[in-house]
PDB file of N, CA and C in Angstrom:
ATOM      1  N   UNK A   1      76.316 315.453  70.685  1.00  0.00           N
ATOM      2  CA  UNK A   1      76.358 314.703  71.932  1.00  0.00           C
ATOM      3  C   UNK A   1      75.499 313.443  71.812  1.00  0.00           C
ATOM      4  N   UNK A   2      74.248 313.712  70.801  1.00  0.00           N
ATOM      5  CA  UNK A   2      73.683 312.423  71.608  1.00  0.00           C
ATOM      6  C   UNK A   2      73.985 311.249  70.179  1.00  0.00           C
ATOM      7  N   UNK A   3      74.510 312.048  69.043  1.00  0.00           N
ATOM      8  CA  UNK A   3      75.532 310.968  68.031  1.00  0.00           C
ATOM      9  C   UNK A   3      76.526 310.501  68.657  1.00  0.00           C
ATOM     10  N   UNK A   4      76.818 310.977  69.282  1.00  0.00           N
ATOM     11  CA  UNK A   4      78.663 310.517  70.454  1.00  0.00           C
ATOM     12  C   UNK A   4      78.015 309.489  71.194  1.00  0.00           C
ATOM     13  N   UNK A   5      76.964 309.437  71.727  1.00  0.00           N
ATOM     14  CA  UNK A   5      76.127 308.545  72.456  1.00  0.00           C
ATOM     15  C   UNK A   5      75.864 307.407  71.579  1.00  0.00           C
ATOM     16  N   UNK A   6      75.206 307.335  70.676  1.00  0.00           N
ATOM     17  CA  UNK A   6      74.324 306.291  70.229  1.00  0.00           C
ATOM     18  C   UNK A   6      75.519 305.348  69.594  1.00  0.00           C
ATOM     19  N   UNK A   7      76.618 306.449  68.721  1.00  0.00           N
ATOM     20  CA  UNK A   7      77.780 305.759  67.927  1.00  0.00           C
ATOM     21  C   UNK A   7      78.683 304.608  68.932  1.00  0.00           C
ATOM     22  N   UNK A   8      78.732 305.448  70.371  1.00  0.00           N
ATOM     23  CA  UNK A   8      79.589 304.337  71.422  1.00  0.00           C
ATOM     24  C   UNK A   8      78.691 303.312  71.579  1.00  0.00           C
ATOM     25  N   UNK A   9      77.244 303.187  71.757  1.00  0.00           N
ATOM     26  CA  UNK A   9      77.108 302.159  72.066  1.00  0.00           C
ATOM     27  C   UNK A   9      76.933 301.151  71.090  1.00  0.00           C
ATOM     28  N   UNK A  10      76.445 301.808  69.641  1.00  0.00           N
ATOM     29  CA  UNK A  10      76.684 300.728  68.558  1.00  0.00           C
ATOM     30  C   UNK A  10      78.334 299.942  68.459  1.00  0.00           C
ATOM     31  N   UNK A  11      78.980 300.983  68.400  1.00  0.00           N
ATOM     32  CA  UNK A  11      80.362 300.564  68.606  1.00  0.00           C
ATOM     33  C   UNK A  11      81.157 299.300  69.331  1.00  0.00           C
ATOM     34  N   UNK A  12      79.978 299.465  70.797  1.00  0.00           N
ATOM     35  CA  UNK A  12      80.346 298.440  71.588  1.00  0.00           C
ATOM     36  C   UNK A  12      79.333 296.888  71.091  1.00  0.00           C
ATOM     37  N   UNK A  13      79.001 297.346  70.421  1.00  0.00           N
ATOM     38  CA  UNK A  13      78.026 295.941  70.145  1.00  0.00           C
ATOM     39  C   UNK A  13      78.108 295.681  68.477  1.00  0.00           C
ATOM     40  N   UNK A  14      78.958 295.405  67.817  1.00  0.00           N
ATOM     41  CA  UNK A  14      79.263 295.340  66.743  1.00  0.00           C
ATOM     42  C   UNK A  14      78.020 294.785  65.535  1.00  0.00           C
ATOM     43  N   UNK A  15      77.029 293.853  66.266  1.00  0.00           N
ATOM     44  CA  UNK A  15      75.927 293.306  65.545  1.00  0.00           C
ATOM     45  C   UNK A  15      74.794 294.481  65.154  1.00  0.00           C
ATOM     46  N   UNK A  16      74.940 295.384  65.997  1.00  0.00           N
ATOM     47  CA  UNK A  16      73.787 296.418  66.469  1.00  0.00           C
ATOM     48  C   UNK A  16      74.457 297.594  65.355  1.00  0.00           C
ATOM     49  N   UNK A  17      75.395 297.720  65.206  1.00  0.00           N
ATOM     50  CA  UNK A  17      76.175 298.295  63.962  1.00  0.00           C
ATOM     51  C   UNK A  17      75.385 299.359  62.902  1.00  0.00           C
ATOM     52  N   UNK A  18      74.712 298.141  62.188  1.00  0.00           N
ATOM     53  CA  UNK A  18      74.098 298.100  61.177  1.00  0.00           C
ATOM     54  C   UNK A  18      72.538 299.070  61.599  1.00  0.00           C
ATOM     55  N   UNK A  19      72.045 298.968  62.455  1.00  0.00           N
ATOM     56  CA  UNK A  19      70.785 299.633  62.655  1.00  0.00           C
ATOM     57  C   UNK A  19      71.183 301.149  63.040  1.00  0.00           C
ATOM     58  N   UNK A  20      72.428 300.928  63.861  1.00  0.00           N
ATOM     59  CA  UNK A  20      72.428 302.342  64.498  1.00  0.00           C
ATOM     60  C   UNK A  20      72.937 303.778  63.831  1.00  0.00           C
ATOM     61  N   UNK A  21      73.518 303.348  62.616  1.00  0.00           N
ATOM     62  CA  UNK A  21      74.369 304.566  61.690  1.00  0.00           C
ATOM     63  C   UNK A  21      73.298 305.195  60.741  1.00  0.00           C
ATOM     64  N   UNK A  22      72.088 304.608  60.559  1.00  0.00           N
ATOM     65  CA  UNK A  22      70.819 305.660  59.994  1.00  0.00           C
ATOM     66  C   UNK A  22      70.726 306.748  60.884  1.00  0.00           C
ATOM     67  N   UNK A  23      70.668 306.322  62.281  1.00  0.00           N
ATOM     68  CA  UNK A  23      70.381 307.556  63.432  1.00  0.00           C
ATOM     69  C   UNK A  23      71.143 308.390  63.367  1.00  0.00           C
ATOM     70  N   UNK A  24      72.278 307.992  63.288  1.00  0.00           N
ATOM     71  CA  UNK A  24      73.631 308.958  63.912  1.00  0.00           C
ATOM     72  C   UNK A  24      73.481 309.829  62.287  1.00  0.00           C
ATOM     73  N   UNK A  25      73.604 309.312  61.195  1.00  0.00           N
ATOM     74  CA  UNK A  25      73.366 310.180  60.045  1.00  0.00           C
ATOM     75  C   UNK A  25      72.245 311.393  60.163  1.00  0.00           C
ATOM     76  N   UNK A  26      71.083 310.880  60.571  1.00  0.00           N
ATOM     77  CA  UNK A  26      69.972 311.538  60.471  1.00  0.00           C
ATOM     78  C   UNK A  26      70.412 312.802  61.585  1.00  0.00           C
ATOM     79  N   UNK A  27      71.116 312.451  62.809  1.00  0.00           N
ATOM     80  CA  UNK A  27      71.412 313.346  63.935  1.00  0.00           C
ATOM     81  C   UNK A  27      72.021 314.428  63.356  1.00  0.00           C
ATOM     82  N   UNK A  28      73.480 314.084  62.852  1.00  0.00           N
ATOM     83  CA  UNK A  28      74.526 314.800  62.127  1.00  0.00           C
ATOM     84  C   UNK A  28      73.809 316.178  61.063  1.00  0.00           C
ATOM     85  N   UNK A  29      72.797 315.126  60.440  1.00  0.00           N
ATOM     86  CA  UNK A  29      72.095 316.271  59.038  1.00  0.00           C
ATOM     87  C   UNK A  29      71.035 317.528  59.897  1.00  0.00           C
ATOM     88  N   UNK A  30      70.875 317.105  61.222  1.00  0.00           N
ATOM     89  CA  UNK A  30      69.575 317.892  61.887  1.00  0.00           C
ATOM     90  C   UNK A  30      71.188 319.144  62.280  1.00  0.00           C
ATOM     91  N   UNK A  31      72.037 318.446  62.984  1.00  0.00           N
ATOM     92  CA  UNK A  31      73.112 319.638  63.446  1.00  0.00           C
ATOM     93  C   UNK A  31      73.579 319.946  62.718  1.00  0.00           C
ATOM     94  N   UNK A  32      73.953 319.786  61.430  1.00  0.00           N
ATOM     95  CA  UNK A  32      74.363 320.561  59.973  1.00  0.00           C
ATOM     96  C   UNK A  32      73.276 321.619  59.565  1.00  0.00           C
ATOM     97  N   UNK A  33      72.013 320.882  59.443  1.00  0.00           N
ATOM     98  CA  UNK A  33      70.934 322.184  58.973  1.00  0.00           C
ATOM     99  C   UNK A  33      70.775 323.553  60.030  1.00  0.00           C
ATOM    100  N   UNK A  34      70.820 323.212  61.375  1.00  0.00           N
ATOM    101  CA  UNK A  34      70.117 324.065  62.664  1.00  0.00           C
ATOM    102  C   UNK A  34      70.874 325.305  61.915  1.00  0.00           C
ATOM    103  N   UNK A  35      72.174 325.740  61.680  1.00  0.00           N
ATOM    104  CA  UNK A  35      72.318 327.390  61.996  1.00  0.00           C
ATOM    105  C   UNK A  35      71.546 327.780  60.924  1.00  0.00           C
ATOM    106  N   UNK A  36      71.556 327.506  59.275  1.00  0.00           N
ATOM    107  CA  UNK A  36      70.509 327.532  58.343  1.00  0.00           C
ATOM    108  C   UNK A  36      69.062 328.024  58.463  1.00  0.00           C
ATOM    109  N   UNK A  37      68.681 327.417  59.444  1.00  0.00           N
ATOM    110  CA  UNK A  37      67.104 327.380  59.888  1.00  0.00           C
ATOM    111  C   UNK A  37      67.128 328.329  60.549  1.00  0.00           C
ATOM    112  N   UNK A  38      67.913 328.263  61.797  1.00  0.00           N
ATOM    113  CA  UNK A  38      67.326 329.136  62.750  1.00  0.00           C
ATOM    114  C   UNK A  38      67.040 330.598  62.467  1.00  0.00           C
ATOM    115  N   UNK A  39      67.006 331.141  61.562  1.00  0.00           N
ATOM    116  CA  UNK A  39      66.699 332.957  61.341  1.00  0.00           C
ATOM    117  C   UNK A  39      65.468 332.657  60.496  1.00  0.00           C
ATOM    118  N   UNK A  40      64.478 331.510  60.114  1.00  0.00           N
ATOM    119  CA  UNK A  40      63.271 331.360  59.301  1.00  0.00           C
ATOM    120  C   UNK A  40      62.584 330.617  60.315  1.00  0.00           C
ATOM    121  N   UNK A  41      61.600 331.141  61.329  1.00  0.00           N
ATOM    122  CA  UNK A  41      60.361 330.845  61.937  1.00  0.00           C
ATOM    123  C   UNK A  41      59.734 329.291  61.795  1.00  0.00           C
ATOM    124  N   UNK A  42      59.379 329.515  60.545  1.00  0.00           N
ATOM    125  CA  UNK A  42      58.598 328.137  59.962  1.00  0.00           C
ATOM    126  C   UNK A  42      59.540 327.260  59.694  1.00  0.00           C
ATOM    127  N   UNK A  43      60.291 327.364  59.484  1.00  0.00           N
ATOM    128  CA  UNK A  43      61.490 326.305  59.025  1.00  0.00           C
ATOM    129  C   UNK A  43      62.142 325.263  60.402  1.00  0.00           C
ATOM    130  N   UNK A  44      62.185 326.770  61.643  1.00  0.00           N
ATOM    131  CA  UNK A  44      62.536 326.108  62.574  1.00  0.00           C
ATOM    132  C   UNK A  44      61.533 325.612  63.684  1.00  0.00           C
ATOM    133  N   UNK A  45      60.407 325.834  63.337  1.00  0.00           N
ATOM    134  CA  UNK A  45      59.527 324.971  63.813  1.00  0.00           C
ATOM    135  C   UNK A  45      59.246 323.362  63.362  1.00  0.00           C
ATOM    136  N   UNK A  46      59.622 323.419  62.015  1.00  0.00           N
ATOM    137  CA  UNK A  46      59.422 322.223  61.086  1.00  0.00           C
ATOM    138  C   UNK A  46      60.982 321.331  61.574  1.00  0.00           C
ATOM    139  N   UNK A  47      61.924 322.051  62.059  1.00  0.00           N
ATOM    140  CA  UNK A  47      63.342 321.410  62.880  1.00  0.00           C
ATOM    141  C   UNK A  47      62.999 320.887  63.556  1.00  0.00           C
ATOM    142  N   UNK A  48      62.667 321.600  64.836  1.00  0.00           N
ATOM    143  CA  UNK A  48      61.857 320.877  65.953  1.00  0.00           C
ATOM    144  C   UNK A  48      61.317 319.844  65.894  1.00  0.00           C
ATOM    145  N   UNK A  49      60.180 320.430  65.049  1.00  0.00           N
ATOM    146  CA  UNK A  49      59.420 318.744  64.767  1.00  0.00           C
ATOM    147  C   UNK A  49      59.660 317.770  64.360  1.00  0.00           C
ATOM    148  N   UNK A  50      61.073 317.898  63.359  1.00  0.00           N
ATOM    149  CA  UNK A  50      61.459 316.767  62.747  1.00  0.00           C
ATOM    150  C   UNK A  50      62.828 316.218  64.013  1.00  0.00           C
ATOM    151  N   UNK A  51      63.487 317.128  64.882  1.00  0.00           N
ATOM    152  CA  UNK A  51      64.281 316.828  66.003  1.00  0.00           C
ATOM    153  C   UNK A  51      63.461 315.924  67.036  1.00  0.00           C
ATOM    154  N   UNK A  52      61.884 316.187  67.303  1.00  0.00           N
ATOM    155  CA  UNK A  52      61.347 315.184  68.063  1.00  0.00           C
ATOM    156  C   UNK A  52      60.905 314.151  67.524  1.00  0.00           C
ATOM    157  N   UNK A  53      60.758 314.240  66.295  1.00  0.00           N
ATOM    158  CA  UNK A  53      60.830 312.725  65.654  1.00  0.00           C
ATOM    159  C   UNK A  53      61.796 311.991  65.784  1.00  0.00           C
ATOM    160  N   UNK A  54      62.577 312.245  65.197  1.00  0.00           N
ATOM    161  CA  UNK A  54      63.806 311.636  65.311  1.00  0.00           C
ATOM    162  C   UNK A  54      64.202 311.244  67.298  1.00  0.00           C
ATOM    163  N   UNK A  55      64.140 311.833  67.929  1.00  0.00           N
ATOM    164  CA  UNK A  55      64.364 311.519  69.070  1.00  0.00           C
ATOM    165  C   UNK A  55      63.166 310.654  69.836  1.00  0.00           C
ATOM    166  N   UNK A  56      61.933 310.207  69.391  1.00  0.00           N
ATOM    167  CA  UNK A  56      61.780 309.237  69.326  1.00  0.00           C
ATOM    168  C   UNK A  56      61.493 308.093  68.726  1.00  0.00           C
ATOM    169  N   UNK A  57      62.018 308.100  67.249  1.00  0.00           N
ATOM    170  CA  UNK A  57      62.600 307.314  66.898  1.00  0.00           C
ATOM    171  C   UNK A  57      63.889 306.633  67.185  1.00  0.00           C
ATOM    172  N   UNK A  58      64.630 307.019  67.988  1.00  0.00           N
ATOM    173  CA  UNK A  58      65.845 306.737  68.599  1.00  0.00           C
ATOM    174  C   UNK A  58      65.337 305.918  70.063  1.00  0.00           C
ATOM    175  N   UNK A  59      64.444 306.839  70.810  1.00  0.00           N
ATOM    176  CA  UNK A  59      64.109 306.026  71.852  1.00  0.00           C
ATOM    177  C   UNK A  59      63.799 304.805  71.961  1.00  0.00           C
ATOM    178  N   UNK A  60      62.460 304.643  70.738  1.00  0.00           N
ATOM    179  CA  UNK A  60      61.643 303.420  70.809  1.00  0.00           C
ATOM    180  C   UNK A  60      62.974 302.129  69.889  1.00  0.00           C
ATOM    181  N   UNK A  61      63.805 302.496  69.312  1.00  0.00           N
ATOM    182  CA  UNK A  61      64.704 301.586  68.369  1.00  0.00           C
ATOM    183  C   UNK A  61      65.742 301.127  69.980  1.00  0.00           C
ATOM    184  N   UNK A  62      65.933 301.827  70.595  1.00  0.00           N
ATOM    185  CA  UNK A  62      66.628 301.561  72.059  1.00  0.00           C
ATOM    186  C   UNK A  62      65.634 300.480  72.991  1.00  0.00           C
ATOM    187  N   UNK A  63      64.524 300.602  73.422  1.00  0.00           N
ATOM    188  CA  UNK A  63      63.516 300.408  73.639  1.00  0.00           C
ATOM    189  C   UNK A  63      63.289 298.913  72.885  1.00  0.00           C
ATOM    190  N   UNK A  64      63.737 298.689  71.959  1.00  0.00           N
ATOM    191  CA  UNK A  64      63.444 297.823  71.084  1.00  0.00           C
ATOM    192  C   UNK A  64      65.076 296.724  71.229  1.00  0.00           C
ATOM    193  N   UNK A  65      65.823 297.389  71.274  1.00  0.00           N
ATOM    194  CA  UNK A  65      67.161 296.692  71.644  1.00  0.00           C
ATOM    195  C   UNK A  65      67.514 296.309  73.020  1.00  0.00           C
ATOM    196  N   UNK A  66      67.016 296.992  73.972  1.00  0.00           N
ATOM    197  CA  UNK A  66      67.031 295.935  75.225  1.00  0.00           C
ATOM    198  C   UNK A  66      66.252 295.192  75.505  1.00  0.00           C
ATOM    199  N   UNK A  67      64.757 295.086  74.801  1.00  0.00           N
ATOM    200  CA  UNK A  67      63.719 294.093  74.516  1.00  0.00           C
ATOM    201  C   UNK A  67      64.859 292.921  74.224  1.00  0.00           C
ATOM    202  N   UNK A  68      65.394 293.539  72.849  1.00  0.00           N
ATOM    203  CA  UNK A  68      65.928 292.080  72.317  1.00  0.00           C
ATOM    204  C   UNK A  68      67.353 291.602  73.214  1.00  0.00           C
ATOM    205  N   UNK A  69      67.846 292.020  73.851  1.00  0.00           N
ATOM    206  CA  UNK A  69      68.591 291.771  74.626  1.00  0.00           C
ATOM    207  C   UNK A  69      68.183 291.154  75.601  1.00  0.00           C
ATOM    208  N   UNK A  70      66.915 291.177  76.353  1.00  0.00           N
ATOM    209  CA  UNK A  70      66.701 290.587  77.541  1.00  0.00           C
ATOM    210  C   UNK A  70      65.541 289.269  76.648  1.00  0.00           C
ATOM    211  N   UNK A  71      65.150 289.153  75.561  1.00  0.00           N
ATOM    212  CA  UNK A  71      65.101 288.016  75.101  1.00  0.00           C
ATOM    213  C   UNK A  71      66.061 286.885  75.031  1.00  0.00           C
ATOM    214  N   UNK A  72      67.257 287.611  74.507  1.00  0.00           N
ATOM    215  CA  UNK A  72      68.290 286.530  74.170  1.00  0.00           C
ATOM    216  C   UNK A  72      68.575 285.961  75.468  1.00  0.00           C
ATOM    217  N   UNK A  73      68.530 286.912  76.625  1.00  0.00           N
ATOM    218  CA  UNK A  73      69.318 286.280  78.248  1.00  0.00           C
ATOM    219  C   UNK A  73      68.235 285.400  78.720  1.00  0.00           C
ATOM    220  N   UNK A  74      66.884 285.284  78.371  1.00  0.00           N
ATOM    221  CA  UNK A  74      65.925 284.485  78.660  1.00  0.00           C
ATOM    222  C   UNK A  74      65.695 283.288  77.977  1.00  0.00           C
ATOM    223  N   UNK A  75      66.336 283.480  76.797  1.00  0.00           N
ATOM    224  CA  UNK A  75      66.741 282.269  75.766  1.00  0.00           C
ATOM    225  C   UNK A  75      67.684 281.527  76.746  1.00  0.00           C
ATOM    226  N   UNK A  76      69.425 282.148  76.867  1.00  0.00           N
ATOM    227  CA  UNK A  76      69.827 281.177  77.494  1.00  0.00           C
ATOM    228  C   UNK A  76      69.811 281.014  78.849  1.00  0.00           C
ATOM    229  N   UNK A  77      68.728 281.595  79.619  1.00  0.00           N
ATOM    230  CA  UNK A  77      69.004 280.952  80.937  1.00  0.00           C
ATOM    231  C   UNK A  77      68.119 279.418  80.186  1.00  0.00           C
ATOM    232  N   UNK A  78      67.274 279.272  79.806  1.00  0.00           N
ATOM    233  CA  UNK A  78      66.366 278.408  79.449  1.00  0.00           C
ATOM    234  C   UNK A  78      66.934 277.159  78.597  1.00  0.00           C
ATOM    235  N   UNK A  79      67.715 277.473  78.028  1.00  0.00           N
ATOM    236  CA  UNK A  79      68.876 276.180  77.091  1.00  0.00           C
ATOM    237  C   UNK A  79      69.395 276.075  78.298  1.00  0.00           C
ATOM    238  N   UNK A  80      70.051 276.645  79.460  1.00  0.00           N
ATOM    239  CA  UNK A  80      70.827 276.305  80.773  1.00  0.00           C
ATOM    240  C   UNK A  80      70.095 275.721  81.250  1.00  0.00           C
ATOM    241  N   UNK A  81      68.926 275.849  81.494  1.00  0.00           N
ATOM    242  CA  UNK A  81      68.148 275.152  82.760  1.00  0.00           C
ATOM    243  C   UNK A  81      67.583 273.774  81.958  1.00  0.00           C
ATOM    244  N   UNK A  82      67.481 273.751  80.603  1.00  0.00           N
ATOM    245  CA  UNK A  82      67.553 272.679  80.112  1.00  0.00           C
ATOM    246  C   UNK A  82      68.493 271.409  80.037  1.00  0.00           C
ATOM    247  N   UNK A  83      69.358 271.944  80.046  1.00  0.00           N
ATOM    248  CA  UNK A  83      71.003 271.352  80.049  1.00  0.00           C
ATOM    249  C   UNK A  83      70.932 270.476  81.184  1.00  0.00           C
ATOM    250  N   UNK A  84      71.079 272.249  82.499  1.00  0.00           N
ATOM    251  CA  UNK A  84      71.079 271.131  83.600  1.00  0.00           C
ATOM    252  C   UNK A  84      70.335 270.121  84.325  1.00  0.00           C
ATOM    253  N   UNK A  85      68.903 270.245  84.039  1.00  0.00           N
ATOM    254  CA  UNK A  85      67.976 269.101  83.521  1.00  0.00           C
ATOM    255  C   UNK A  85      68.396 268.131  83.420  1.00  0.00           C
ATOM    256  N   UNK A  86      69.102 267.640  81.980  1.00  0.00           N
ATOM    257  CA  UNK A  86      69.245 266.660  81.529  1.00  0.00           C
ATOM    258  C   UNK A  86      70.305 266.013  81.691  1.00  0.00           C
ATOM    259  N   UNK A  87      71.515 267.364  82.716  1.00  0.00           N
ATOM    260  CA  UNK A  87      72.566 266.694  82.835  1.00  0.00           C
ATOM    261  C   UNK A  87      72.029 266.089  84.338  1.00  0.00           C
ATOM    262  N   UNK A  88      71.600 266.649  85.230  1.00  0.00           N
ATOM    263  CA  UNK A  88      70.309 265.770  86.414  1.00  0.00           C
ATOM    264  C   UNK A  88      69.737 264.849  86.050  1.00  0.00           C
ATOM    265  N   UNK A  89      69.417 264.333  85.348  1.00  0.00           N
ATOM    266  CA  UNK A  89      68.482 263.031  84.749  1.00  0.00           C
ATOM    267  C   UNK A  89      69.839 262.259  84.872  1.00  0.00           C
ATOM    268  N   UNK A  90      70.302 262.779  84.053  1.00  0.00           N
ATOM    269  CA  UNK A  90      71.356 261.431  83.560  1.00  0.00           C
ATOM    270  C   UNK A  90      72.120 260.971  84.647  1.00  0.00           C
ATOM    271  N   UNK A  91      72.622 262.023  85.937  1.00  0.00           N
ATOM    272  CA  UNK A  91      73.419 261.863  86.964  1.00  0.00           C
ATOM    273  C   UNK A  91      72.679 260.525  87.835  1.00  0.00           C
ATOM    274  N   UNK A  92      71.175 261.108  87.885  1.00  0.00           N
ATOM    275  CA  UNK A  92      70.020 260.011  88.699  1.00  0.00           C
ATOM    276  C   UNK A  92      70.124 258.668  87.909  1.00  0.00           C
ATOM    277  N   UNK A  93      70.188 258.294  86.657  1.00  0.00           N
ATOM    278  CA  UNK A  93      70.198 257.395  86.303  1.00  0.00           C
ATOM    279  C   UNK A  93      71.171 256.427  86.805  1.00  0.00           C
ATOM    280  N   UNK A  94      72.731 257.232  86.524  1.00  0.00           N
ATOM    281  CA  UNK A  94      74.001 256.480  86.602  1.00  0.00           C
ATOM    282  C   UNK A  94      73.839 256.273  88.114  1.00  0.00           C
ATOM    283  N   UNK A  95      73.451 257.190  89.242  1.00  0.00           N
ATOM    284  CA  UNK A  95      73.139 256.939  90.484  1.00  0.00           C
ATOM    285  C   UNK A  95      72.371 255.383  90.813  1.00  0.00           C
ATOM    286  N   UNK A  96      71.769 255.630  90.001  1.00  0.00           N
ATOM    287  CA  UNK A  96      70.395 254.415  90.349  1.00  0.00           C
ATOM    288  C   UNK A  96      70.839 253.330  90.061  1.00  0.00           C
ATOM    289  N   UNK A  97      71.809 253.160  89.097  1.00  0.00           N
ATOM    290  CA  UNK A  97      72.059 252.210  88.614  1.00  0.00           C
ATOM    291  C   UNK A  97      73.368 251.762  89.002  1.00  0.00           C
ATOM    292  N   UNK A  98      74.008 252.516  90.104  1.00  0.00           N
ATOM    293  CA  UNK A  98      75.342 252.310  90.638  1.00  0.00           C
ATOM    294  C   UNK A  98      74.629 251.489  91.835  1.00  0.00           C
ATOM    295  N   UNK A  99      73.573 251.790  92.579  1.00  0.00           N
ATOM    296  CA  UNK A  99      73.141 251.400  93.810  1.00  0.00           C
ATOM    297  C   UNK A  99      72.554 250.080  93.221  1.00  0.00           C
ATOM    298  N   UNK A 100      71.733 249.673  92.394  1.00  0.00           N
ATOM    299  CA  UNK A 100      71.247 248.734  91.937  1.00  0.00           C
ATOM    300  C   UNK A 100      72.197 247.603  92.169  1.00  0.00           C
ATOM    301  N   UNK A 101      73.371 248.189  91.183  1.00  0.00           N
ATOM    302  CA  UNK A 101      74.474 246.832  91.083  1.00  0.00           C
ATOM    303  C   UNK A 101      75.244 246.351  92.322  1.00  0.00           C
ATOM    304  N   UNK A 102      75.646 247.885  93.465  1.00  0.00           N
ATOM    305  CA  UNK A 102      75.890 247.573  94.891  1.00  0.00           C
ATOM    306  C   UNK A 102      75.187 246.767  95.344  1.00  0.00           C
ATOM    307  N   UNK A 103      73.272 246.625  95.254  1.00  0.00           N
ATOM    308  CA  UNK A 103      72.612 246.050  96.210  1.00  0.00           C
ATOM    309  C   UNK A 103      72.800 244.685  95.726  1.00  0.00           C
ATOM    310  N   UNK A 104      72.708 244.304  94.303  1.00  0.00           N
ATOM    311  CA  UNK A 104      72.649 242.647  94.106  1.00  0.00           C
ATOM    312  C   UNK A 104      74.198 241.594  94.397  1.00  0.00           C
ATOM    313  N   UNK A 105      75.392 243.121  94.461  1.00  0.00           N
ATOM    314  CA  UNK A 105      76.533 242.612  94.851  1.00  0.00           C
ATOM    315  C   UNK A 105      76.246 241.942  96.334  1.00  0.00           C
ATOM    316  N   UNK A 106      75.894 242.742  97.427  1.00  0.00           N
ATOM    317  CA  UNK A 106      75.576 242.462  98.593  1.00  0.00           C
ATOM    318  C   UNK A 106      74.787 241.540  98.896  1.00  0.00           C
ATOM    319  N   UNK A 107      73.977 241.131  97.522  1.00  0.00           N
ATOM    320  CA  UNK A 107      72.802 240.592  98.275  1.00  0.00           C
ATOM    321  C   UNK A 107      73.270 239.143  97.742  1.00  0.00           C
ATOM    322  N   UNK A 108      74.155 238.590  96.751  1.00  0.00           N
ATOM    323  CA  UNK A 108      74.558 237.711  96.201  1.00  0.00           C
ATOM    324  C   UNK A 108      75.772 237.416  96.990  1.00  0.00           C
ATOM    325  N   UNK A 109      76.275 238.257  97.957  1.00  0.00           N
ATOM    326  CA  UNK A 109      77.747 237.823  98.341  1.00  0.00           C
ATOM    327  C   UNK A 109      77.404 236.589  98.954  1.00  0.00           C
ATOM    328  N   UNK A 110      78.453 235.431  98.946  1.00  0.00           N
ATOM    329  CA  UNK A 110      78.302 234.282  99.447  1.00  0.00           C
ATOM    330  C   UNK A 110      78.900 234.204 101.183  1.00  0.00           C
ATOM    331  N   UNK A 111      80.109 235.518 101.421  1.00  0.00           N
ATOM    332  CA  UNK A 111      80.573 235.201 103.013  1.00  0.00           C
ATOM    333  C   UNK A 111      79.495 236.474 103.690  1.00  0.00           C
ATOM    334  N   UNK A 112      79.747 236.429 104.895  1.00  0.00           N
ATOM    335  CA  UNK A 112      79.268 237.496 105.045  1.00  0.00           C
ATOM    336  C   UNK A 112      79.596 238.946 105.439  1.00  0.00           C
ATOM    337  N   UNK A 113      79.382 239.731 105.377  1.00  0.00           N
ATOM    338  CA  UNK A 113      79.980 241.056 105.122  1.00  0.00           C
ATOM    339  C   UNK A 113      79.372 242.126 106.368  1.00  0.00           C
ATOM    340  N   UNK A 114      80.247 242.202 106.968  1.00  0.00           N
ATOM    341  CA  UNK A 114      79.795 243.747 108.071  1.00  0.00           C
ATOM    342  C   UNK A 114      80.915 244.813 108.181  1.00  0.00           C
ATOM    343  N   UNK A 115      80.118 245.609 108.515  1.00  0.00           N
ATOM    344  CA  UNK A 115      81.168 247.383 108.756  1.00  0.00           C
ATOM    345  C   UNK A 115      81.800 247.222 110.325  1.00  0.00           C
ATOM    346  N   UNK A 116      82.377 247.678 110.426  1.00  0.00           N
ATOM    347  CA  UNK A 116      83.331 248.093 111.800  1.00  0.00           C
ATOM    348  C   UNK A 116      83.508 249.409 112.156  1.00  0.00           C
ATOM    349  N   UNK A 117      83.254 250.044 112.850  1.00  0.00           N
ATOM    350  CA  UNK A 117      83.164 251.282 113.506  1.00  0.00           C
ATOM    351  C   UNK A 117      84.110 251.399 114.766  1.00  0.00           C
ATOM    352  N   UNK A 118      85.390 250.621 114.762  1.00  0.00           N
ATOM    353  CA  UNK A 118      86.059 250.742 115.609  1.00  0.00           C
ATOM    354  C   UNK A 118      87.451 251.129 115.480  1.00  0.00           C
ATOM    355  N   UNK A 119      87.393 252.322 116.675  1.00  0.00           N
ATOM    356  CA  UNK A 119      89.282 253.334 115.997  1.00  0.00           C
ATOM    357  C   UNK A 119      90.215 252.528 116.565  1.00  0.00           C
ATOM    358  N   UNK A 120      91.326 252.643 116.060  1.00  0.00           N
ATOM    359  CA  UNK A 120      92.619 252.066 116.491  1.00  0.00           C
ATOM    360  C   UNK A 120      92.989 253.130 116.896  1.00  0.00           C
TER     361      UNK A 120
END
């Protein structure tokens, strides 16, 4: 069950692949040995112990993969908020510089120029 577990989610994350099939091996060899063991005392105490190793070694490698997962989403909100930054700068510029050229149009016109606010 908890190889059926770890294998789907490597599965679903194809990069993560590579780290996760030591576990699932190591899982497989603990449920291959158990009927073996279990009628020798010491042996299956030494199971155990090596079953809670392994289970947290599994934890903390999990533990360690949504670390790196919520790095990467903090990476790109941060290239995003950079972006839109700079795509804001640049908007203010072309802004500034649209009004600039309006005002010296207006201010150079030779007739004179007014608005009308009246409906037909």
């Amino acid at each position: 069950m908890i190889s059926a577990g770890l294998f789907s989610n490597c599965a679903a994350r194809p990069a993560l692949s590579a780290a996760c099939w030591p576990w699932d091996s190591l899982v497989g060899f603990y449920l291959t040995v158990c009927p073996f063991v279990a009628g020798n005392p010491q042996l299956l105490v030494a199971a155990f112990f090596v079953s809670a190793v392994l289970q947290l070694l599994i934890a903390v490698s999990m533990i360690v993969l949504v670390l790196e997962e919520a790095r990467r989403f903090s990476q790109k909100a941060e290239e995003d908020l950079q972006t839109a930054t700079v795509e804001k700068d640049r908007l203010a510029t072309k802004v500034s510089l649209a009004e600039e050229r309006y005002r010296t149009l207006f201010q150079q016109a030779q007739e004179e120029l007014w608005w009308s606010t009246r409906r037909i």
